[in-house]
Protein backbone atom coordinates (compact mmCIF):
# COMPACT_ATOMS: atom_id res chain seq x y z
CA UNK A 1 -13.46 4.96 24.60
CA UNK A 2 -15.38 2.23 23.14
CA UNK A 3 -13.42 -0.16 20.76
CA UNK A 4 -14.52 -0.94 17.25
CA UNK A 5 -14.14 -4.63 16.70
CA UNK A 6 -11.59 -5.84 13.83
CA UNK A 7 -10.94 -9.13 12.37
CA UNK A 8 -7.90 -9.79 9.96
CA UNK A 9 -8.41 -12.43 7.57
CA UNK A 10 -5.28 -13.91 5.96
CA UNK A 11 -3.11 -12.65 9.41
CA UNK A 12 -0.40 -15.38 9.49
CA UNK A 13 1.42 -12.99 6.83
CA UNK A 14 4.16 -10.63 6.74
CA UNK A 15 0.84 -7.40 5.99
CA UNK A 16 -0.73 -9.55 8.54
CA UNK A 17 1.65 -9.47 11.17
CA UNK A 18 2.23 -6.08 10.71
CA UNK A 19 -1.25 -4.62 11.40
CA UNK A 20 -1.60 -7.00 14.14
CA UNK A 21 1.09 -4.84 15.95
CA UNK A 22 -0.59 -1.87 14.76
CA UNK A 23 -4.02 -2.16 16.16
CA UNK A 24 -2.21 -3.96 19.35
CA UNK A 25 -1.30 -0.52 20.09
CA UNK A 26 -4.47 1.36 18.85
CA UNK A 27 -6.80 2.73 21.96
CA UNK A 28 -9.86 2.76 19.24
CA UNK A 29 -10.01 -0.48 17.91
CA UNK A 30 -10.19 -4.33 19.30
CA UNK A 31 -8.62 -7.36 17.09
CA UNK A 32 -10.92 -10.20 17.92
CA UNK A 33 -10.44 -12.63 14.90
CA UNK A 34 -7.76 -13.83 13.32
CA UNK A 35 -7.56 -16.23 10.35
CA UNK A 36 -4.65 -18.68 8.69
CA UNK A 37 -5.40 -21.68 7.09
CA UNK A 38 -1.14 -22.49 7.51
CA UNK A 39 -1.14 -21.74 11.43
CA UNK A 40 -4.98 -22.50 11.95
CA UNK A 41 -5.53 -23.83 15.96
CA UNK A 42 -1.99 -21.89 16.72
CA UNK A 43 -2.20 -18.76 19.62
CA UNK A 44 -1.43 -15.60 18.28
CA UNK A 45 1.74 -14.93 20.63
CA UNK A 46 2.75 -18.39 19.46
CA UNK A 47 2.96 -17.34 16.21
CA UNK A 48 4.36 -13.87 17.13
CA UNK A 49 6.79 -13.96 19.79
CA UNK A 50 8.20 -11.34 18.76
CA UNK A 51 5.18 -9.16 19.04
CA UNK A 52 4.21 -7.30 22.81
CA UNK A 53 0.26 -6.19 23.94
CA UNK A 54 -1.24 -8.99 21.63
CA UNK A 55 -4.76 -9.95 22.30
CA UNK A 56 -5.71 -13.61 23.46
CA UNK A 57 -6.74 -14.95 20.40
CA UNK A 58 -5.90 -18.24 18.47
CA UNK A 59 -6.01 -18.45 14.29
CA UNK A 60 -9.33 -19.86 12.60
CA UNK A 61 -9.17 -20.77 8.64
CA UNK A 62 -10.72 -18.56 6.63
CA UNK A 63 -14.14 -19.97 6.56
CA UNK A 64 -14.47 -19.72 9.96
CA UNK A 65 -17.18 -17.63 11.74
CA UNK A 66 -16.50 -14.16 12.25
CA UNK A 67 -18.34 -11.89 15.28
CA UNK A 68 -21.24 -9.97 13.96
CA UNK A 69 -19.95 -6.80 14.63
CA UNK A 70 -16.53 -6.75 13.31
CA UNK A 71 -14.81 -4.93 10.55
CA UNK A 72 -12.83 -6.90 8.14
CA UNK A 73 -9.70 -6.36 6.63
CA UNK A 74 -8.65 -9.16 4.03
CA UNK A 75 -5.10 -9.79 4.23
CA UNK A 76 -5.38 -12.82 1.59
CA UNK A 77 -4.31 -13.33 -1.67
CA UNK A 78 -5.96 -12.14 -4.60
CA UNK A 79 -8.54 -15.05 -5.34
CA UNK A 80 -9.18 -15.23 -1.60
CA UNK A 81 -10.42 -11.80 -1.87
CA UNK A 82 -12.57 -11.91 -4.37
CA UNK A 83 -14.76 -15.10 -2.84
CA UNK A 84 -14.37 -13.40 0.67
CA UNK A 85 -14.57 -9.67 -0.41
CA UNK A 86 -18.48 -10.02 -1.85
CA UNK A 87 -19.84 -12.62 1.33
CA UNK A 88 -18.45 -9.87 3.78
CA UNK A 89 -20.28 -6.89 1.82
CA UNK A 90 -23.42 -8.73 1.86
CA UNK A 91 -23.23 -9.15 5.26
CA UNK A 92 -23.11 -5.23 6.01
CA UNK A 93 -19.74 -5.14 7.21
CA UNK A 94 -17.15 -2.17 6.25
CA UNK A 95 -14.14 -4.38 4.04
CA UNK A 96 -10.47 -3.03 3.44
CA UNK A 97 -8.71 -5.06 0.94
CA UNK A 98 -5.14 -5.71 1.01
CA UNK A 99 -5.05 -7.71 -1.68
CA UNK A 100 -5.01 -5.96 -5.73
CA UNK A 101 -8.18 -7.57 -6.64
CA UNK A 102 -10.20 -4.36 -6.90
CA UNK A 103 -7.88 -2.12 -7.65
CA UNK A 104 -8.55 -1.22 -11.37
CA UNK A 105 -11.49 -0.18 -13.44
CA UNK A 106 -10.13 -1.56 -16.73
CA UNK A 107 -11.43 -5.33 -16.14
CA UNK A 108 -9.24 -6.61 -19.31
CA UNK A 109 -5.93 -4.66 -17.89
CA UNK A 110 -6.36 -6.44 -14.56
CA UNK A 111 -7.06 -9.63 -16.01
CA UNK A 112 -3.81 -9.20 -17.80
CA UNK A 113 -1.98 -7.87 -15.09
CA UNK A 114 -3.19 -11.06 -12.66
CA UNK A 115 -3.30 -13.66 -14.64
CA UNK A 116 -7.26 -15.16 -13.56
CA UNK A 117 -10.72 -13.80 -14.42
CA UNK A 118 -12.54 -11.20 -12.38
CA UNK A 119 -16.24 -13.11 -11.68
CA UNK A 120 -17.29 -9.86 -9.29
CA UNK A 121 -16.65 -6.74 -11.21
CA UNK A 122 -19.57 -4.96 -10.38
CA UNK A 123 -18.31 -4.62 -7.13
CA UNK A 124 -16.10 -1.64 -8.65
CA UNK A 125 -19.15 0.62 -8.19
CA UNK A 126 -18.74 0.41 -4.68
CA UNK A 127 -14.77 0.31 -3.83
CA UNK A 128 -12.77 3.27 -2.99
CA UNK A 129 -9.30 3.48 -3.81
CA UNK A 130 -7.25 3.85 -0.40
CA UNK A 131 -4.53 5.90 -0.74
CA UNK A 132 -6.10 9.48 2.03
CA UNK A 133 -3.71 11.74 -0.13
CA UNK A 134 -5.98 11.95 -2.68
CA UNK A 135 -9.69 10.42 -1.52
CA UNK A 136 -9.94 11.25 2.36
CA UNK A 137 -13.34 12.39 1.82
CA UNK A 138 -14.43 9.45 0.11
CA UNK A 139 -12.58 7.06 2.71
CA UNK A 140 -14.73 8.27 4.98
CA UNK A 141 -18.00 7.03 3.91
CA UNK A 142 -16.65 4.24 2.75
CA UNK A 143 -17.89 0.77 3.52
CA UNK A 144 -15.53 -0.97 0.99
CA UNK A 145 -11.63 0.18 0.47
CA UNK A 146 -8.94 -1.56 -1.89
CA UNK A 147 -5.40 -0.50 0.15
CA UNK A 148 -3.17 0.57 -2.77
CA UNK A 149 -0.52 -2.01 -3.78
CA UNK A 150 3.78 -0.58 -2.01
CA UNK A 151 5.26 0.04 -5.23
CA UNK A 152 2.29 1.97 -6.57
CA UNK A 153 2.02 4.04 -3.72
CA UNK A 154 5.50 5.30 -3.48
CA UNK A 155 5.21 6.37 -7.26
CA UNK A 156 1.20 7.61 -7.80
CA UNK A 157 1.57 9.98 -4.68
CA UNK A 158 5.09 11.70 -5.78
CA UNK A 159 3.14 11.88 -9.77
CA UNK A 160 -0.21 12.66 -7.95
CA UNK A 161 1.24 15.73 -6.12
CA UNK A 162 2.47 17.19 -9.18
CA UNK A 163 -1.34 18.32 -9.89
CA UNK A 164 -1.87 20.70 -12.93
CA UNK A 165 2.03 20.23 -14.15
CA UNK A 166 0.83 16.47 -14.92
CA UNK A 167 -0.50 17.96 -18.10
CA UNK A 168 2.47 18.87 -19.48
CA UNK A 169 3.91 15.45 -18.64
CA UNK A 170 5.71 13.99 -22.26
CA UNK A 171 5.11 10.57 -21.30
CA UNK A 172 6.21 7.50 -20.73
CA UNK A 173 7.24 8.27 -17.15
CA UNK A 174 9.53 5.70 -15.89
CA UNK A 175 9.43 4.36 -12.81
CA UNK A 176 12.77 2.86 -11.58
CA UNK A 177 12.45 1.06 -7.61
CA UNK A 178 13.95 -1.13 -5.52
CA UNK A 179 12.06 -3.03 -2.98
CA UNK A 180 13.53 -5.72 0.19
CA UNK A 181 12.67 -8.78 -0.04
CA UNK A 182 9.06 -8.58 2.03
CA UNK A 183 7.76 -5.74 -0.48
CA UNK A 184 8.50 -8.59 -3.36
CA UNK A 185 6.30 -10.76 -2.02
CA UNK A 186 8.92 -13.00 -0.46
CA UNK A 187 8.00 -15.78 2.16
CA UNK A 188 10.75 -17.99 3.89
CA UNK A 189 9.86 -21.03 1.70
CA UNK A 190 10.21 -19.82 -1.85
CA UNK A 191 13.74 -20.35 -2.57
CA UNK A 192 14.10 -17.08 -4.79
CA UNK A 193 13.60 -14.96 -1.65
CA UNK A 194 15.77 -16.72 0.44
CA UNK A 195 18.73 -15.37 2.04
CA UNK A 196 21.50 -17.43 0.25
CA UNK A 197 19.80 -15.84 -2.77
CA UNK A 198 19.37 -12.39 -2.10
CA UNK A 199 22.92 -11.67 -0.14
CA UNK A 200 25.00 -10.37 -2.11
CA UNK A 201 22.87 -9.79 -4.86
CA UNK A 202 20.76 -7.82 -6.67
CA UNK A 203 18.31 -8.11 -10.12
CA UNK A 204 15.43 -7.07 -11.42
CA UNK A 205 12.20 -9.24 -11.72
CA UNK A 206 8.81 -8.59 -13.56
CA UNK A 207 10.02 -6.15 -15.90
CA UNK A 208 7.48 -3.74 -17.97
CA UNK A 209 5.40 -6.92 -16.87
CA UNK A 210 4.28 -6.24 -12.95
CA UNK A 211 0.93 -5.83 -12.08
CA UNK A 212 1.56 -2.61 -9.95
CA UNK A 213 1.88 -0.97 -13.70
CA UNK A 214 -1.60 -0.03 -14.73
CA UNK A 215 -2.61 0.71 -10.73
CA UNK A 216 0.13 3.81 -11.00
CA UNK A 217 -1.28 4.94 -14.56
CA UNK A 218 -4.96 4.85 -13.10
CA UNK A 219 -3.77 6.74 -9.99
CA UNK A 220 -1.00 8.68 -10.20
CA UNK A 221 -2.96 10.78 -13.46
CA UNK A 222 -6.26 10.79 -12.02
CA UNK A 223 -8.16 14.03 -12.66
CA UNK A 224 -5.66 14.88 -15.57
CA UNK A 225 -4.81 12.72 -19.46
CA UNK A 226 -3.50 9.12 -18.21
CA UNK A 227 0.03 8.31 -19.36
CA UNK A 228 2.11 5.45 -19.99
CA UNK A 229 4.05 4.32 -16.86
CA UNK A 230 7.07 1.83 -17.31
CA UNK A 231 8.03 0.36 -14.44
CA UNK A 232 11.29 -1.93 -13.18
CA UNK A 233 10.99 -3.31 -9.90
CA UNK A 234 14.02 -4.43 -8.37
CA UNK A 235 14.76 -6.93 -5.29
CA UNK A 236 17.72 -5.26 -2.68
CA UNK A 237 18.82 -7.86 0.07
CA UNK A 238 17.24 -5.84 2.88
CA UNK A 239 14.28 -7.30 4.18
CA UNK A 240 12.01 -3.24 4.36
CA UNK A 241 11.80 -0.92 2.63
CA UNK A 242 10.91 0.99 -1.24
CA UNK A 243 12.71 3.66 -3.15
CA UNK A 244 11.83 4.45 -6.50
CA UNK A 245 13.62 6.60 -8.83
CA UNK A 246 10.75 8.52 -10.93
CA UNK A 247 11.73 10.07 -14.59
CA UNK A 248 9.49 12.50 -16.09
CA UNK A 249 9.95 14.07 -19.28
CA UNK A 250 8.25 17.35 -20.26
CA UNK A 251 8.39 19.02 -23.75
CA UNK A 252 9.88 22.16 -22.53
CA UNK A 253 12.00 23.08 -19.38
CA UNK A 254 10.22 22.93 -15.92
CA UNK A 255 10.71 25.61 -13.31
CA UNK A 256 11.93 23.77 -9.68
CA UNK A 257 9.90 26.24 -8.06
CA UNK A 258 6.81 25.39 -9.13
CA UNK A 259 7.52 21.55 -8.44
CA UNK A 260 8.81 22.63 -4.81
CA UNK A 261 5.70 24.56 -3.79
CA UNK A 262 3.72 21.95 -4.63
CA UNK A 263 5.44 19.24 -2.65
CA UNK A 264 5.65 21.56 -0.08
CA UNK A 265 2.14 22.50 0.01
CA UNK A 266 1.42 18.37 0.32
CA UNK A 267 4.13 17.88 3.38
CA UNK A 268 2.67 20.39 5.22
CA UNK A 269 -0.95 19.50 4.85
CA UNK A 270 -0.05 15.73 4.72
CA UNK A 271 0.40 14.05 7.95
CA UNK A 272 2.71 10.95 6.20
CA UNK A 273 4.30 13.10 3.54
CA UNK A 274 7.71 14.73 3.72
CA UNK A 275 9.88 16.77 1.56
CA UNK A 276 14.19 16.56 1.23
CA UNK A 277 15.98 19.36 0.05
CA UNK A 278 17.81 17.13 -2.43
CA UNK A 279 17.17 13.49 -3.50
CA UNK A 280 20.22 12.26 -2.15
CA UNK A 281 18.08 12.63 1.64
CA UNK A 282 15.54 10.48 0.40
CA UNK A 283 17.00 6.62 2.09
CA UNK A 284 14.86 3.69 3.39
CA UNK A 285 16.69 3.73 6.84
CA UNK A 286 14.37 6.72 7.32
CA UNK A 287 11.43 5.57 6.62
CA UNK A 288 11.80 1.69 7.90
CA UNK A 289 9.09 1.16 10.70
CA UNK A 290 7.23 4.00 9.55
CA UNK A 291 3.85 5.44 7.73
CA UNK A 292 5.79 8.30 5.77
CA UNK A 293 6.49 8.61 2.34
CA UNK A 294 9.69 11.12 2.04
CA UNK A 295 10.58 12.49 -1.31
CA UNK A 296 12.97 14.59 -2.66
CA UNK A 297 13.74 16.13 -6.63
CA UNK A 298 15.61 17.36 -9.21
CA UNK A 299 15.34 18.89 -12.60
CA UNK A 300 17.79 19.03 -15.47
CA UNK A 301 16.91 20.22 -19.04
CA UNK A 302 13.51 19.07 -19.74
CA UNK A 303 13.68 15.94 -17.46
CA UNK A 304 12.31 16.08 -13.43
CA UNK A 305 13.33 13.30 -11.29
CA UNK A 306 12.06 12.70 -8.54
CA UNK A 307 13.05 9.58 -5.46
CA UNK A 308 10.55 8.28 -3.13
CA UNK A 309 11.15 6.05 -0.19
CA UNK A 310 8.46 4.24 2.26
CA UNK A 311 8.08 1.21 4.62
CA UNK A 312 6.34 -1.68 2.00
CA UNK A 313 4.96 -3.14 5.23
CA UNK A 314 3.83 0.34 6.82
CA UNK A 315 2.68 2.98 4.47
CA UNK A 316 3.09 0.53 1.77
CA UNK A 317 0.16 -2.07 3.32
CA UNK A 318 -0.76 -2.59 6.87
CA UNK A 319 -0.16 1.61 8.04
CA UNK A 320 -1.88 2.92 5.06
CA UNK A 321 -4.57 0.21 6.02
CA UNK A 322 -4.76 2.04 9.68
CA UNK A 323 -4.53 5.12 8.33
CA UNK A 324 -8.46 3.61 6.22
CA UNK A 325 -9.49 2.35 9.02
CA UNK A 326 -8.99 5.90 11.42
CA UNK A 327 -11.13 7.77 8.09
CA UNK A 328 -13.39 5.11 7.84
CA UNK A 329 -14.37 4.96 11.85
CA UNK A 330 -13.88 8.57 12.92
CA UNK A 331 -10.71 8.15 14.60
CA UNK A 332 -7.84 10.82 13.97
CA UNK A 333 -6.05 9.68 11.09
CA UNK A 334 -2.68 9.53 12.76
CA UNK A 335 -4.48 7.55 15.54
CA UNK A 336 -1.99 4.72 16.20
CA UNK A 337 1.02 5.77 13.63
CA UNK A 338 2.94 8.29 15.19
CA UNK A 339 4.92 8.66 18.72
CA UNK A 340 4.18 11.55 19.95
């Protein structure tokens, strides 16, 4: 099989590291660049010990050349994106982007959600949202994917999946999740993510204020009337993992049958989805290390709730990433993410 060449810009990260291992492993693609302006001049298995199968490869900064023939996935933050995002496009190349920079279609909601001005927006002509649930045929003829954000994913696919009943959705829908400390963005050298401050402890951070908010009303309501979403993210002293809590309100009772067969009908079309028989199944420990989301529901009175779970580094960034990539180059979409 010939190998499809890949370069990860911004691959001294924890989204980094992780798709690193991932392609490592993949028999359909090649990592040949990798960039970090922190461990720039380092060797890849320097920097990952801890990682097995890595190619021999040592970190460039960013502005480094890349080979001509490599895809790019930018693993950078959000400004880095959008200067790097536009000179790789022009270049021909097929971009995933890790980073939420061109995730929204509102330009003023994500210039309040992230805090800077968005100089290419015209780009959003081009960019397909990647999340293969809901836009596998558009992933793949896609030259330019934005990777959904971890929270967002594990609550637009549980709203998504709900399909016509959406409509009868009295919003807002709260979204209620708990996230370890490398789905909060944590590094080892901010202070507020370090383990003397997350043992034993437990709070909420960016509340009704985090910039996953408007990316799950775009998504999770697409095709039917967008509602309001609020959304508490919380940080859990585990370092994987997401499981949100999801509380919908509808003006009239809700049959549970009609909510099963739909989730039902998505787990067994969807290679990454599975259903619980109660919500109480739904724990991280099961998806850790993994590209499934697993969900699980129940209904009282007029209110559904439903609890997702998923790896923040797997189906959250770097597998739903591979998972682009496979649609995007004509590989098996499970190519790479599941032992058989």
């Amino acid at each position: 099989m010939k190998q499809t060449k890949i370069a990860i810009i911004g691959a001294g990260g924890l989204t980094g590291k992780e798709l690193t291992k991932l392609l490592a492993h993949h028999p359909g693609f090649e990592l040949v660049h990798v960039t970090s302006n922190q461990v720039n001049g380092k060797h890849i298995r320097e920097v990952f010990p801890d990682l097995s199968h890595l190619p021999d490869l040592e970190f460039h900064k960013h502005e480094a050349p890349v080979p001509k023939d490599a895809g790019i996935v930018l693993a950078t933050p959000n400004e880095v994106s959008l200067e790097k995002a536009p000179e790789f496009l022009e270049e021909g190349r097929k971009v995933i982007d890790l980073s939420g920079t061109f995730r929204l279609h509102n330009q003023s909601k994500f210039e309040k959600a992230y805090q800077f001005p968005h100089t290419k927006f015209a780009l959003m002509d081009q960019v397909v949202f990647g999340l293969p649930e809901l836009f596998r045929e558009k992933l793949k003829n896609a030259n330019f994917v934005s990777n959904p954000g971890c929270y967002a994913t594990s609550a637009i696919l549980p709203i998504a999946l709900l399909g016509n009943l959406r409509k009868e959705i009295q919003g807002p829908v709260i979204v209620d999740a708990k996230s370890g400390v490398s789905g909060a963005g944590g590094r080892t050298e901010e202070i507020k993510f370090a383990y003397t401050n997350v043992y034993e402890n437990f709070r909420a951070y960016k509340i009704l204020n985090h910039q996953h908010e408007p990316e799950m009303e775009e998504y999770g309501f697409v095709g039917a009337d967008e509602k309001e979403i609020h959304f508490t993210p919380h940080l859990l002293p585990i370092y994987r993992g997401i499981l949100s809590t999801i509380y919908i309100s509808f003006p009239k009772g809700i049959n549970a049958e009609q909510v099963r067969e739909k989730f039902q009908k998505a787990a067994e079309k969807e290679p990454f989805v599975r259903l619980y028989q109660t919500p109480e199944e739904v724990e991280t420990r099961k998806v850790q290390n993994t590209n499934f989301l697993d969900l699980g529901f129940r209904i009282k009175g007029n209110t559904l709730v439903i609890v997702s779970a998923l790896d923040n580094l797997v189906k959250g960034a770097a597998g739903q990433a591979l998972q682009n990539l496979n649609l995007m180059y004509g590989f098996p979409e499970t190519e790479g993410l599941v032992t058989l």
